[in-house]
Structures are given as C-alpha cells and as structure tokens.
C-alpha atoms as a PDB file:
ATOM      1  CA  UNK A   1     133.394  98.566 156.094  1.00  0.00           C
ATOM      2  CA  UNK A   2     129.567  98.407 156.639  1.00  0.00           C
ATOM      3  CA  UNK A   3     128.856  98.645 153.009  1.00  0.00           C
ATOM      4  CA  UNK A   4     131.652  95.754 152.868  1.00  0.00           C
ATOM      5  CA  UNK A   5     129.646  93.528 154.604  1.00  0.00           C
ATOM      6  CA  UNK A   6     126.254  94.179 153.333  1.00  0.00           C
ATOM      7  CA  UNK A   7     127.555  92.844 149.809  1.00  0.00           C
ATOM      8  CA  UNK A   8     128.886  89.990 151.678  1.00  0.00           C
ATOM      9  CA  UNK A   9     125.554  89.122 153.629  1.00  0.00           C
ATOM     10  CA  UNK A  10     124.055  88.975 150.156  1.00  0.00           C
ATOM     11  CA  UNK A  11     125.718  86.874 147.725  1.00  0.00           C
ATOM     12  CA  UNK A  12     126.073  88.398 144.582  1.00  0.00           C
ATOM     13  CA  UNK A  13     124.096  87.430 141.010  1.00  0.00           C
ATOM     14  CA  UNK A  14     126.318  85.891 139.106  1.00  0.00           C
ATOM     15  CA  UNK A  15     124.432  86.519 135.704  1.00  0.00           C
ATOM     16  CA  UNK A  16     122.093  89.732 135.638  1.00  0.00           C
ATOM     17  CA  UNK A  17     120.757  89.111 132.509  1.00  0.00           C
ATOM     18  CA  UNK A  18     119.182  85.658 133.633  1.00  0.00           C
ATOM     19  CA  UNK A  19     117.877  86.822 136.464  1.00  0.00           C
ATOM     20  CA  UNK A  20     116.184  90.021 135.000  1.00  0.00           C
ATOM     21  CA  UNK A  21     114.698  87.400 132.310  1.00  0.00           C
ATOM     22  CA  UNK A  22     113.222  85.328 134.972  1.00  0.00           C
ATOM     23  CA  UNK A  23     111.819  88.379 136.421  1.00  0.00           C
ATOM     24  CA  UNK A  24     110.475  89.446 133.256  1.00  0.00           C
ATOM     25  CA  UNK A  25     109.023  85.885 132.224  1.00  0.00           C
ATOM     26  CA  UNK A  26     107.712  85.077 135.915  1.00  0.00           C
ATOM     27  CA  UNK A  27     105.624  88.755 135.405  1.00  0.00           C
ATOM     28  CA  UNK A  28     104.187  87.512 132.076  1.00  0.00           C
ATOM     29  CA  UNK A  29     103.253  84.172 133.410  1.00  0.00           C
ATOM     30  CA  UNK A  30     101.621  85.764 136.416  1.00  0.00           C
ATOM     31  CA  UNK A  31      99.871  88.217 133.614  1.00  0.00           C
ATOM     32  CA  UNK A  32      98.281  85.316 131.838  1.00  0.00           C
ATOM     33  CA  UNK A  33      97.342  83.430 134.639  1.00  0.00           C
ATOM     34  CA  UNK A  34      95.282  86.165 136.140  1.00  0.00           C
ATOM     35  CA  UNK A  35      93.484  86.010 132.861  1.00  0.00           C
ATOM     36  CA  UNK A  36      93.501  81.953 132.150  1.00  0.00           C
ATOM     37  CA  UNK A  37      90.106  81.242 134.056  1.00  0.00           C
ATOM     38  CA  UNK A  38      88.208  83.959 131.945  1.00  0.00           C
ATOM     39  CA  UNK A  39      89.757  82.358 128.704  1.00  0.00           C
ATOM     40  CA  UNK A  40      88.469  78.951 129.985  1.00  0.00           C
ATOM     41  CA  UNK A  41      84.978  80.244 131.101  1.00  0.00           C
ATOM     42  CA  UNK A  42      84.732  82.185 127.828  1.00  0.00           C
ATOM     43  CA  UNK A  43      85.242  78.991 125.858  1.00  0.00           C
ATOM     44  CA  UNK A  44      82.944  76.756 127.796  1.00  0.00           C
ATOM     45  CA  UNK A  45      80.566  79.243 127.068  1.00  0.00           C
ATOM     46  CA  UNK A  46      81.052  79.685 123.616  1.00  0.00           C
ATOM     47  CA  UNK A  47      80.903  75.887 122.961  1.00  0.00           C
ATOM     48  CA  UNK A  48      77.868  75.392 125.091  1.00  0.00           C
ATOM     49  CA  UNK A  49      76.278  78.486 123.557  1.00  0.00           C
ATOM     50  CA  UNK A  50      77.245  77.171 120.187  1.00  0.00           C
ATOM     51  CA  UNK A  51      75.631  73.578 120.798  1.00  0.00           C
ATOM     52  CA  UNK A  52      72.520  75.630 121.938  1.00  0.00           C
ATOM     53  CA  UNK A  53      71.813  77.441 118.942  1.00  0.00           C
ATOM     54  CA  UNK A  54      72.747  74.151 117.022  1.00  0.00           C
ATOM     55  CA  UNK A  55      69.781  72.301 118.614  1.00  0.00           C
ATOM     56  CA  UNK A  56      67.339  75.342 118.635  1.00  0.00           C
ATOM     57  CA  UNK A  57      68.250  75.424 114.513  1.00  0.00           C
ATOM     58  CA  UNK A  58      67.399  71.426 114.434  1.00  0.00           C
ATOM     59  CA  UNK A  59      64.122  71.665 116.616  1.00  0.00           C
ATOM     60  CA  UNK A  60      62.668  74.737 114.461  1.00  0.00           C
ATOM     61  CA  UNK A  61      63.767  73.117 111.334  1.00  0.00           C
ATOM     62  CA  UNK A  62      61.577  69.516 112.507  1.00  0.00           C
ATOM     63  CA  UNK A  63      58.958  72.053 113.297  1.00  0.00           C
ATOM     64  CA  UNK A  64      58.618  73.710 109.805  1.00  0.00           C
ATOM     65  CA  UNK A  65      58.960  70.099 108.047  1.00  0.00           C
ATOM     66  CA  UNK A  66      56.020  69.009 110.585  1.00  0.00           C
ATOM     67  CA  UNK A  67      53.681  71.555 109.598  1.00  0.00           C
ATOM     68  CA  UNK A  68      54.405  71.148 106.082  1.00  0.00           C
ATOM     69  CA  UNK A  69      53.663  67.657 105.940  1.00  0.00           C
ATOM     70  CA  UNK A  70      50.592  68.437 107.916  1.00  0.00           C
ATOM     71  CA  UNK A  71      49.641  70.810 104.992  1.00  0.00           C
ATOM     72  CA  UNK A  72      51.188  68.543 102.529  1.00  0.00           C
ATOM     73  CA  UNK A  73      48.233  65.664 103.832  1.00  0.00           C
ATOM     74  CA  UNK A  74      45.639  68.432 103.867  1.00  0.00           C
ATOM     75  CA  UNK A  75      46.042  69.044 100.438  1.00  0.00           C
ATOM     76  CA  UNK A  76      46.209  65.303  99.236  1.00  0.00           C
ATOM     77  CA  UNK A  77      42.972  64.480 101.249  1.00  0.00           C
ATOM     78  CA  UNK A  78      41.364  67.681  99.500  1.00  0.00           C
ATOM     79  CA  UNK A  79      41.966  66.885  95.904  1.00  0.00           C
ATOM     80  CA  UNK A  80      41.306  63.335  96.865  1.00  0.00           C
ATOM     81  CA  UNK A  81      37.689  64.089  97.742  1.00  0.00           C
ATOM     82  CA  UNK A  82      37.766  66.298  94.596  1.00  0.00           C
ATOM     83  CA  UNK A  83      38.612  63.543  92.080  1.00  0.00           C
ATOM     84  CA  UNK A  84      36.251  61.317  93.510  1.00  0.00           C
ATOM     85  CA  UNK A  85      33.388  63.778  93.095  1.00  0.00           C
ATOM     86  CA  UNK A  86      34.706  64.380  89.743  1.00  0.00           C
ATOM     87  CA  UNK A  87      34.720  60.918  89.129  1.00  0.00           C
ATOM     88  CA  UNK A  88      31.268  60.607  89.642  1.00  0.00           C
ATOM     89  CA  UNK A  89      30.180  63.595  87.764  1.00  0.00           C
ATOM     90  CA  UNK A  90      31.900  62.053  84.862  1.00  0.00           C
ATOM     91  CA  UNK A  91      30.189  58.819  85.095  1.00  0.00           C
ATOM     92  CA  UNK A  92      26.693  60.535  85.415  1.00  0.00           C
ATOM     93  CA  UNK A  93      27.572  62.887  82.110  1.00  0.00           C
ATOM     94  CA  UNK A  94      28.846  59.317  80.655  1.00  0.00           C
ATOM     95  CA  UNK A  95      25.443  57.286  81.414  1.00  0.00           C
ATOM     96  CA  UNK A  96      23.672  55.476  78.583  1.00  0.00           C
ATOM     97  CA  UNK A  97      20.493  56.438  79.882  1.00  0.00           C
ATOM     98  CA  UNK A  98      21.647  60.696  79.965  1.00  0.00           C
ATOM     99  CA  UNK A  99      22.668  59.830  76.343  1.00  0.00           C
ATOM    100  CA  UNK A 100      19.633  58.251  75.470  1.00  0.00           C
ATOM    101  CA  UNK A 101      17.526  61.188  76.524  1.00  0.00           C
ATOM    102  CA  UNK A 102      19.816  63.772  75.238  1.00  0.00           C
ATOM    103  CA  UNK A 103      18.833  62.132  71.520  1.00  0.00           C
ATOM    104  CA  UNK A 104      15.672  61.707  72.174  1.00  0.00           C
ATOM    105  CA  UNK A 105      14.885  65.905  72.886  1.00  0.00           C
ATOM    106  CA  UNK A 106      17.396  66.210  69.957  1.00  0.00           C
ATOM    107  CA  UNK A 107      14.847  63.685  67.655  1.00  0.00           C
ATOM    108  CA  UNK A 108      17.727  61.536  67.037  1.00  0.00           C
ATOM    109  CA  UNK A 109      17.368  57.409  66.860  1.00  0.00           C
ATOM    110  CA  UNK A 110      19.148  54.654  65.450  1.00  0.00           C
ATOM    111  CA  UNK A 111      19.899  54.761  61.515  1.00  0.00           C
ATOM    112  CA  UNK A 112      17.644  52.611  59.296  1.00  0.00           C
ATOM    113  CA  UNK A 113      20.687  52.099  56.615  1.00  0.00           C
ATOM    114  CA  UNK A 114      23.902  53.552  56.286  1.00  0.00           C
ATOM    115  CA  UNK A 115      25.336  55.662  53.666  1.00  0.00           C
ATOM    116  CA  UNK A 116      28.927  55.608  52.685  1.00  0.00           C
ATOM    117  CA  UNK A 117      30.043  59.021  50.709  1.00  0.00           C
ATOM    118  CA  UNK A 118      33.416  58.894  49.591  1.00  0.00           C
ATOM    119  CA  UNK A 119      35.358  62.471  48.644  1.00  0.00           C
ATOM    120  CA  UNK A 120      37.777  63.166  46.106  1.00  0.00           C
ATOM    121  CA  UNK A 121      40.847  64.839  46.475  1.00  0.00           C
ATOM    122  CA  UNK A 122      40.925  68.527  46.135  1.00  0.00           C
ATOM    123  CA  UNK A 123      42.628  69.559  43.370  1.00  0.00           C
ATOM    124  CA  UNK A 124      46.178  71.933  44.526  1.00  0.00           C
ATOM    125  CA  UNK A 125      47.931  74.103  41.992  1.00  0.00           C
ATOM    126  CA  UNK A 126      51.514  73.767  41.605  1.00  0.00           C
ATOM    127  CA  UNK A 127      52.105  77.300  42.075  1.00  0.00           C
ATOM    128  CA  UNK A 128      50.164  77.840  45.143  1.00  0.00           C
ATOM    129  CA  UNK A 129      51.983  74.825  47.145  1.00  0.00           C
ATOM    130  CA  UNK A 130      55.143  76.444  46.223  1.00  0.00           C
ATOM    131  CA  UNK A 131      53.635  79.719  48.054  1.00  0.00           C
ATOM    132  CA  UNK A 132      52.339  77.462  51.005  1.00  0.00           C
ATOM    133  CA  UNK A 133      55.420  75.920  51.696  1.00  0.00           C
ATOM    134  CA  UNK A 134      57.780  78.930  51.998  1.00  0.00           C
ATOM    135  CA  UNK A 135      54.803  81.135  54.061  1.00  0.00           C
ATOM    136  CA  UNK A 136      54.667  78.091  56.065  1.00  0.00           C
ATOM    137  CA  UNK A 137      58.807  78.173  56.721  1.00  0.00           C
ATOM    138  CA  UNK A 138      58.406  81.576  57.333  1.00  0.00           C
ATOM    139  CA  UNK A 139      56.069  80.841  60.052  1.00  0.00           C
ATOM    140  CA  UNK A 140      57.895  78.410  61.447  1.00  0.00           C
ATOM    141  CA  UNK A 141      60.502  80.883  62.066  1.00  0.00           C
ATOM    142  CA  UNK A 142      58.550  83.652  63.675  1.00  0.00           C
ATOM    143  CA  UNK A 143      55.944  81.333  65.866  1.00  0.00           C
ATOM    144  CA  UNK A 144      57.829  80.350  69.010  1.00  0.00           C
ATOM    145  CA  UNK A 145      56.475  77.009  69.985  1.00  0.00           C
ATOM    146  CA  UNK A 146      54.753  77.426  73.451  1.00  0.00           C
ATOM    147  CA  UNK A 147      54.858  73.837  74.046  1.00  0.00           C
ATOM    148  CA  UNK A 148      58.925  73.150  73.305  1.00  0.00           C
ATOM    149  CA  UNK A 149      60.781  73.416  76.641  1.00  0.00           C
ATOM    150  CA  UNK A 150      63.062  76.457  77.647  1.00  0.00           C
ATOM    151  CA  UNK A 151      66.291  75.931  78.331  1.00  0.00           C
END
C-alpha cells in the first residue's frame, strides 16, 4: 500500500509523449541559448570588421589616386617647360636674320630675273604600265599598311 500512495502523491502524466517532447525541445532551446551570445558577438564582429576593411580599401584607393595626380601635374609642368623651350628654339632656327646669314656663307642673294622652265611629259609605253599596274596590285597585297588601324 506504500507504493499505492506514492502514485497517488504524484499525479500521473496524462500524455508521455508531450511531456518527453517538451523535455526534448526545452534541452534544445537551452542548447542554443548557451550558444546565442557567441552568434551575436560573432556577427557584430564580422559586420564591424567588414566596414573596417571597407574604409581601409576607400582610404588606400584616395591615396593611390592622390599620388597619381601629383605625378600626373609633375609631368604636365615638365613638358610644359619643354614646349616652351622648344618654342623658342624654333623661333630662333625661324629668324630672318639666321636665314639671312645662312645665304650669305652659302653666296646666295636675291634673283636678278626669273626663269620659268616648263617640262614635258615623259613618254610611258603601253606595255610597261600594264606591268606597273599589276606589280603594283601585287604589292598592295603583300605590304601591310603600318599606318591602317588593327582591329
């Protein structure tokens, strides 16, 4: 009659299978839980982490583009200063008076009359353009142009 009593202190589970699924489900969510604030801190991370590197990638990038600008001007100035002395050696090659000497240690001076020669024509054979036109096709065909563009 002990054991009688015992069941009767403690009232009997109606449905087993409920109550080992809450058991089962309360374990799992306990499971999780314990690992819920490493999840969390693991994805703070990540995004701050993330964000990080995006910002480093943006501040080297500004860098490079700053120092290639800086070149960029460096350059410019350079071949500025180079066409202006350029431009200068041009105008002294270009000087009446440099001319003027030049002819004069050459013995040259102005013309007292001027002669007008007029040339004929040369005279072509028939049978020799016919030779120069097809050589020239032929040409045509193995000289590669080095001015067309490639493609």
């Amino acid at each position: 009659m002990v054991h009688a009593r015992q069941l009767e202190a403690e009232p009997r589970i109606r449905n087993p299978r409920s109550a080992r699924t809450a058991t089962q489900t309360r374990i799992v969510r306990n499971g999780r839980a314990r690992y819920a604030n490493i999840v969390r801190v693991s994805a703070v991370l990540g995004v701050v982490l993330a964000m990080l590197m995006g910002y480093v990638m943006l501040t080297s990038n500004v860098t490079s583009m700053t120092y290639a600008l800086a070149n960029a001007r460096d350059q410019r100035d350079a071949l500025q200063e180079q066409t202006a002395r350029l431009d200068d050696r041009l105008a002294d090659l270009r000087s009446e008076e440099r001319l003027a000497r030049i002819a004069r240690q050459l013995h040259m001076h102005e013309p007292q009359q001027f002669a007008l020669v007029t040339l004929g024509a040369p005279p072509v054979v028939a049978q020799n353009a016919a030779h120069l036109t097809m050589l020239s096709s032929l040409a045509g065909w193995l000289h590669r142009n080095p001015h067309a563009q490639e493609r």
